[in-house]
Structures are given as C-alpha cells and as structure tokens.
C-alpha atoms as a PDB file:
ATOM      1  CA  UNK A   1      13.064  73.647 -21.772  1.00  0.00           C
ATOM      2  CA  UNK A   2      16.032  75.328 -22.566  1.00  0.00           C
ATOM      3  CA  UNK A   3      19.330  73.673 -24.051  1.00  0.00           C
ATOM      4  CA  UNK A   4      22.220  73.641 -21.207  1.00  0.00           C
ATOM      5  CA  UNK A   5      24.269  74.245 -23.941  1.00  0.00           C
ATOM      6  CA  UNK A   6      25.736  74.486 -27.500  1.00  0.00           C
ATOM      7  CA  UNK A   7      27.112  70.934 -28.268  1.00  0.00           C
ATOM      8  CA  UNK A   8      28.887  72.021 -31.167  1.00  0.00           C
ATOM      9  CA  UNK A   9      31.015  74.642 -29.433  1.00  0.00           C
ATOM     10  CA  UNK A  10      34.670  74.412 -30.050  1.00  0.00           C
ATOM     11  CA  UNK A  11      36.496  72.611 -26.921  1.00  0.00           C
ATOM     12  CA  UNK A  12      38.397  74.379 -24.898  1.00  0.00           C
ATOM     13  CA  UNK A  13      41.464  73.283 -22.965  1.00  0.00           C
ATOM     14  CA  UNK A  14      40.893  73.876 -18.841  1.00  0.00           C
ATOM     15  CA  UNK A  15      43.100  73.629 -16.082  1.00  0.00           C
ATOM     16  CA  UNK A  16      41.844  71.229 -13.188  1.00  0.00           C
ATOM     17  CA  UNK A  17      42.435  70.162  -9.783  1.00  0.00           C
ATOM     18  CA  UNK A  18      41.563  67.116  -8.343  1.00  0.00           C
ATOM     19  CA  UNK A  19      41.416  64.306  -6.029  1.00  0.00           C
ATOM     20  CA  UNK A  20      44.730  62.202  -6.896  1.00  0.00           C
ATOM     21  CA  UNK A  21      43.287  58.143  -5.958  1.00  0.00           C
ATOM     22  CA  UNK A  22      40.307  59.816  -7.544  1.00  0.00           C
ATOM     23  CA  UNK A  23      42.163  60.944 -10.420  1.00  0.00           C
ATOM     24  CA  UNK A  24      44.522  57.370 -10.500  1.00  0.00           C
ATOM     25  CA  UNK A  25      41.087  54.639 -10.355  1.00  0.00           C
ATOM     26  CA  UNK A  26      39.566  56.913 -13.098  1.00  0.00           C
ATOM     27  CA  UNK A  27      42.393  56.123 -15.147  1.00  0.00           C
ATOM     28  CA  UNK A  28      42.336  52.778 -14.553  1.00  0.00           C
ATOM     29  CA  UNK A  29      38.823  52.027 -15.218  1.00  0.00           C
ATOM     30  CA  UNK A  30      39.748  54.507 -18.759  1.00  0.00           C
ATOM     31  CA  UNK A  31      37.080  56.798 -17.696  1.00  0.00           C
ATOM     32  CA  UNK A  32      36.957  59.844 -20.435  1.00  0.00           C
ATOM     33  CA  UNK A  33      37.910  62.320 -18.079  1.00  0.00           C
ATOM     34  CA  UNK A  34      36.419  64.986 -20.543  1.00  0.00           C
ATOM     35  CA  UNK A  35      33.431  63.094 -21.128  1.00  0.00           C
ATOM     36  CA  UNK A  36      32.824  62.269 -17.578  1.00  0.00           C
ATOM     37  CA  UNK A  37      33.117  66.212 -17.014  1.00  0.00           C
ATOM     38  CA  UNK A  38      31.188  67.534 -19.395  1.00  0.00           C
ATOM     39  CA  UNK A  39      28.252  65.144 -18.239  1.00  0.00           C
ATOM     40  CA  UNK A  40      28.518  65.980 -14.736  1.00  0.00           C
ATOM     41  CA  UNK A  41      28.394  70.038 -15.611  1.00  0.00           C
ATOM     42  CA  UNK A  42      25.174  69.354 -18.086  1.00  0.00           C
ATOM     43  CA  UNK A  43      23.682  67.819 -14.658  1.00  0.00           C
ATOM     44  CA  UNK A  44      24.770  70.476 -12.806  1.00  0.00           C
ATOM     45  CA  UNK A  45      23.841  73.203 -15.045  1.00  0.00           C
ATOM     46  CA  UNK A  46      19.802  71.048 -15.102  1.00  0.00           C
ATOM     47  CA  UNK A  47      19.596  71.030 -11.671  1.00  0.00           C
ATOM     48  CA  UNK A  48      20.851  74.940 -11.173  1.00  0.00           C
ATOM     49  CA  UNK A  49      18.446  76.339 -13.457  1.00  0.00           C
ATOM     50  CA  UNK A  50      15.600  73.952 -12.312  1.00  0.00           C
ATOM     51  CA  UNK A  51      16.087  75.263  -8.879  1.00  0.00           C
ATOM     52  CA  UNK A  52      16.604  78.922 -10.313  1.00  0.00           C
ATOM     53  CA  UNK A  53      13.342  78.576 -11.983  1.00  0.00           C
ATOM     54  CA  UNK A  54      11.456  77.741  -9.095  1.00  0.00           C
ATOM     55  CA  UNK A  55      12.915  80.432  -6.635  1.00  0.00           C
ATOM     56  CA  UNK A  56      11.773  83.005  -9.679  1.00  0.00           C
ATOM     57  CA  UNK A  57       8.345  81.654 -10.311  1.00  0.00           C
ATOM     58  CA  UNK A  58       7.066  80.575  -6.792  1.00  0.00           C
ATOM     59  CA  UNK A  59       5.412  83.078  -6.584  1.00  0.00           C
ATOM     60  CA  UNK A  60       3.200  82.605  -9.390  1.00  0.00           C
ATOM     61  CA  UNK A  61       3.083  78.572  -8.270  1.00  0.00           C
ATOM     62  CA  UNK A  62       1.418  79.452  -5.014  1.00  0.00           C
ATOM     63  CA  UNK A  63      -0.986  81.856  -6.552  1.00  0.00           C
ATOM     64  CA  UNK A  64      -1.889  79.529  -9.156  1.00  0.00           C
ATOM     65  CA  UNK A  65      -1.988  76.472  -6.299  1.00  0.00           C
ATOM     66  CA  UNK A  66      -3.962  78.934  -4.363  1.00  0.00           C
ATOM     67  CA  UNK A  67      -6.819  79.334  -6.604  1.00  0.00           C
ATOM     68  CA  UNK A  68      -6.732  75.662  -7.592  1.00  0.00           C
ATOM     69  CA  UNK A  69      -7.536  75.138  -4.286  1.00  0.00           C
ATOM     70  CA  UNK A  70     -10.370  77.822  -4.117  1.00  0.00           C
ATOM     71  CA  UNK A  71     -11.872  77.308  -7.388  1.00  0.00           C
ATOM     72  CA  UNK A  72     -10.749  74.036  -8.639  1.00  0.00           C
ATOM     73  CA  UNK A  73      -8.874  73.396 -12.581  1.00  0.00           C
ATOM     74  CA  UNK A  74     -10.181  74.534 -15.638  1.00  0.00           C
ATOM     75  CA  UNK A  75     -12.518  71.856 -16.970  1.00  0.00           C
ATOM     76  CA  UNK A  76     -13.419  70.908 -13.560  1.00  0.00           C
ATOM     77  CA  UNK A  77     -17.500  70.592 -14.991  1.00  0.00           C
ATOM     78  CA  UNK A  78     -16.527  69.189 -17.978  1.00  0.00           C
ATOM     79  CA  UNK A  79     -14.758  66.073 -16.766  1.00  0.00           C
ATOM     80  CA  UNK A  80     -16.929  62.778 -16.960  1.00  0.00           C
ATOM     81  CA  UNK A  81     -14.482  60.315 -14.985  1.00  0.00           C
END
C-alpha cells in the first residue's frame, strides 16, 4: 500500500479552529497538538483512500467473487486439507 505521506516534508504553519474546552483539557493533559493532528489526518487519509479503493475496484471484487463462487479458487484440486 501506498505511503499517506512524505514524513520528511518541511512543516508548515496552519491556521485552525477549534472547540475551546476541547482546546483548554488538551492543554492540560500537554497533548502535542501537532502531533495529535498529524495522526488523526494519517487516519483519515487510510481510511479515505481505503474506501476510495473499494468504490473504484468493486467492480472487479464482484466479478472476481462471482467466479469464485462458480468455479471455486485456483488450487482448488490441489489442496490436500
């Protein structure tokens, strides 16, 4: 699978909006509000392209499932268990 990103990319300053109490417990639990971003976009990004994958290819998937179904898996005859 694909990286979700480049980890050595330079940082880049953002501007942000959020939740103040969520914003104020954060801060007092010294959460790395960077950190704690950056980790939460990487899931993000995972889950985006995971369900971007399967949109593109399930097509494909059911045709494949399809003739699993009708003809059974490669190797099939060959297993001994």
């Amino acid at each position: 699978m694909q990286p979700t990103h480049d980890p050595h990319a330079a940082k880049r300053a953002a501007n942000l909006s959020i939740n103040a109490d969520l914003l104020s417990k954060a801060r007092e639990m010294n959460i790395n509000l960077s950190a704690a971003l950056e980790q939460a976009l990487i899931e993000t990004l995972r889950k985006r392209r995971r369900e971007q994958w399967l949109a593109e290819n399930r097509a494909a998937i059911a045709a494949y499932n399809d003739h699993v179904e009708q003809h059974g898996v490669f190797g099939d005859a060959l297993r001994t268990f």
